[in-house]
Protein backbone atom coordinates (compact mmCIF):
# COMPACT_ATOMS: atom_id res chain seq x y z
CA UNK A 1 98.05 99.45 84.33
CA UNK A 2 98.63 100.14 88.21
CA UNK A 3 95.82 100.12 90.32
CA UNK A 4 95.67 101.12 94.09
CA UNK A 5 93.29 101.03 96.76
CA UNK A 6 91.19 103.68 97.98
CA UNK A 7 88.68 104.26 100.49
CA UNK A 8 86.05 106.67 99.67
CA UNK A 9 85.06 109.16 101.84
CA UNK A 10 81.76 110.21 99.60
CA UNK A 11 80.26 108.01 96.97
CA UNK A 12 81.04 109.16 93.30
CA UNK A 13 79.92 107.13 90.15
CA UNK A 14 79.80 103.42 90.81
CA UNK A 15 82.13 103.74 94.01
CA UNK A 16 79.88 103.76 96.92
CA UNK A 17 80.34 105.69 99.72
CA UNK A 18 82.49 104.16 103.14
CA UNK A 19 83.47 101.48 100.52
CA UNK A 20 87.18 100.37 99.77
CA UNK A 21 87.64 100.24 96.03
CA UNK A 22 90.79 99.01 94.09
CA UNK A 23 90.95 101.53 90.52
CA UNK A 24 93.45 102.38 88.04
CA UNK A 25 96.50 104.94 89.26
CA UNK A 26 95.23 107.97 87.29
CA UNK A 27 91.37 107.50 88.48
CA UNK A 28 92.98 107.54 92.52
CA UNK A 29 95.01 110.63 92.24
CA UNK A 30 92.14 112.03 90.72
CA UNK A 31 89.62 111.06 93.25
CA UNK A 32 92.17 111.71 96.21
CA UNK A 33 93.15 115.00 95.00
CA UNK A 34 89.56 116.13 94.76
CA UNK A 35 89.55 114.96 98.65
CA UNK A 36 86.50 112.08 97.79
CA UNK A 37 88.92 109.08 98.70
CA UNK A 38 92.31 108.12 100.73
CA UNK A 39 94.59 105.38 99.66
CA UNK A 40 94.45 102.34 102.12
CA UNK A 41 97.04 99.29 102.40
CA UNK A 42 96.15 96.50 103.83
CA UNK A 43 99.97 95.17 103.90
CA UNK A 44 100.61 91.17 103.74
CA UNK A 45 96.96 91.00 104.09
CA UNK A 46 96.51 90.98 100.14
CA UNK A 47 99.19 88.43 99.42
CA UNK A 48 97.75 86.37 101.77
CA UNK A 49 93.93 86.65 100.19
CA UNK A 50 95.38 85.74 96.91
CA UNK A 51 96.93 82.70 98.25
CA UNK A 52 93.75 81.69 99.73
CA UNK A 53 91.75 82.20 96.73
CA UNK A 54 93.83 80.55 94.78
CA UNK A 55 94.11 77.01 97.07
CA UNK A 56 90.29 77.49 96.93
CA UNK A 57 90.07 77.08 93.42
CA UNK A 58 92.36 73.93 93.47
CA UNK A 59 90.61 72.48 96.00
CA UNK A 60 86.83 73.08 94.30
CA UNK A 61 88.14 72.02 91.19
CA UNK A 62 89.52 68.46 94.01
CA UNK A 63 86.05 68.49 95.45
CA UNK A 64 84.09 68.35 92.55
CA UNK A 65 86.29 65.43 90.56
């Protein structure tokens, strides 16, 4: 399943309020249509976090050898 980004403009259920929180596609129109959240893109900004995280984990798993 999809999921997209929102920021949430009041807190609802576990999302806290002011918070950006990634959710499945059905859950955001929901919450955005109700006017509790906006969806947010952070661009190249994700792609770039993945490829971080993931030369993190081969270097830890480097490191610890």
């Amino acid at each position: 399943m999809e999921k997209q980004n929102l920021f949430m403009y009041r807190g609802k259920g576990n999302y806290g309020q002011h918070k950006v929180v990634s959710v499945e596609k059905h859950e955001a129109d929901q919450l955005v249509s109700e006017g509790i959240a906006t969806p947010v893109s952070f661009g190249k900004y994700d792609e770039y976090r993945q490829q971080v995280k993931v030369a993190h984990k081969k270097y830890t798993r480097l490191a610890i050898r």
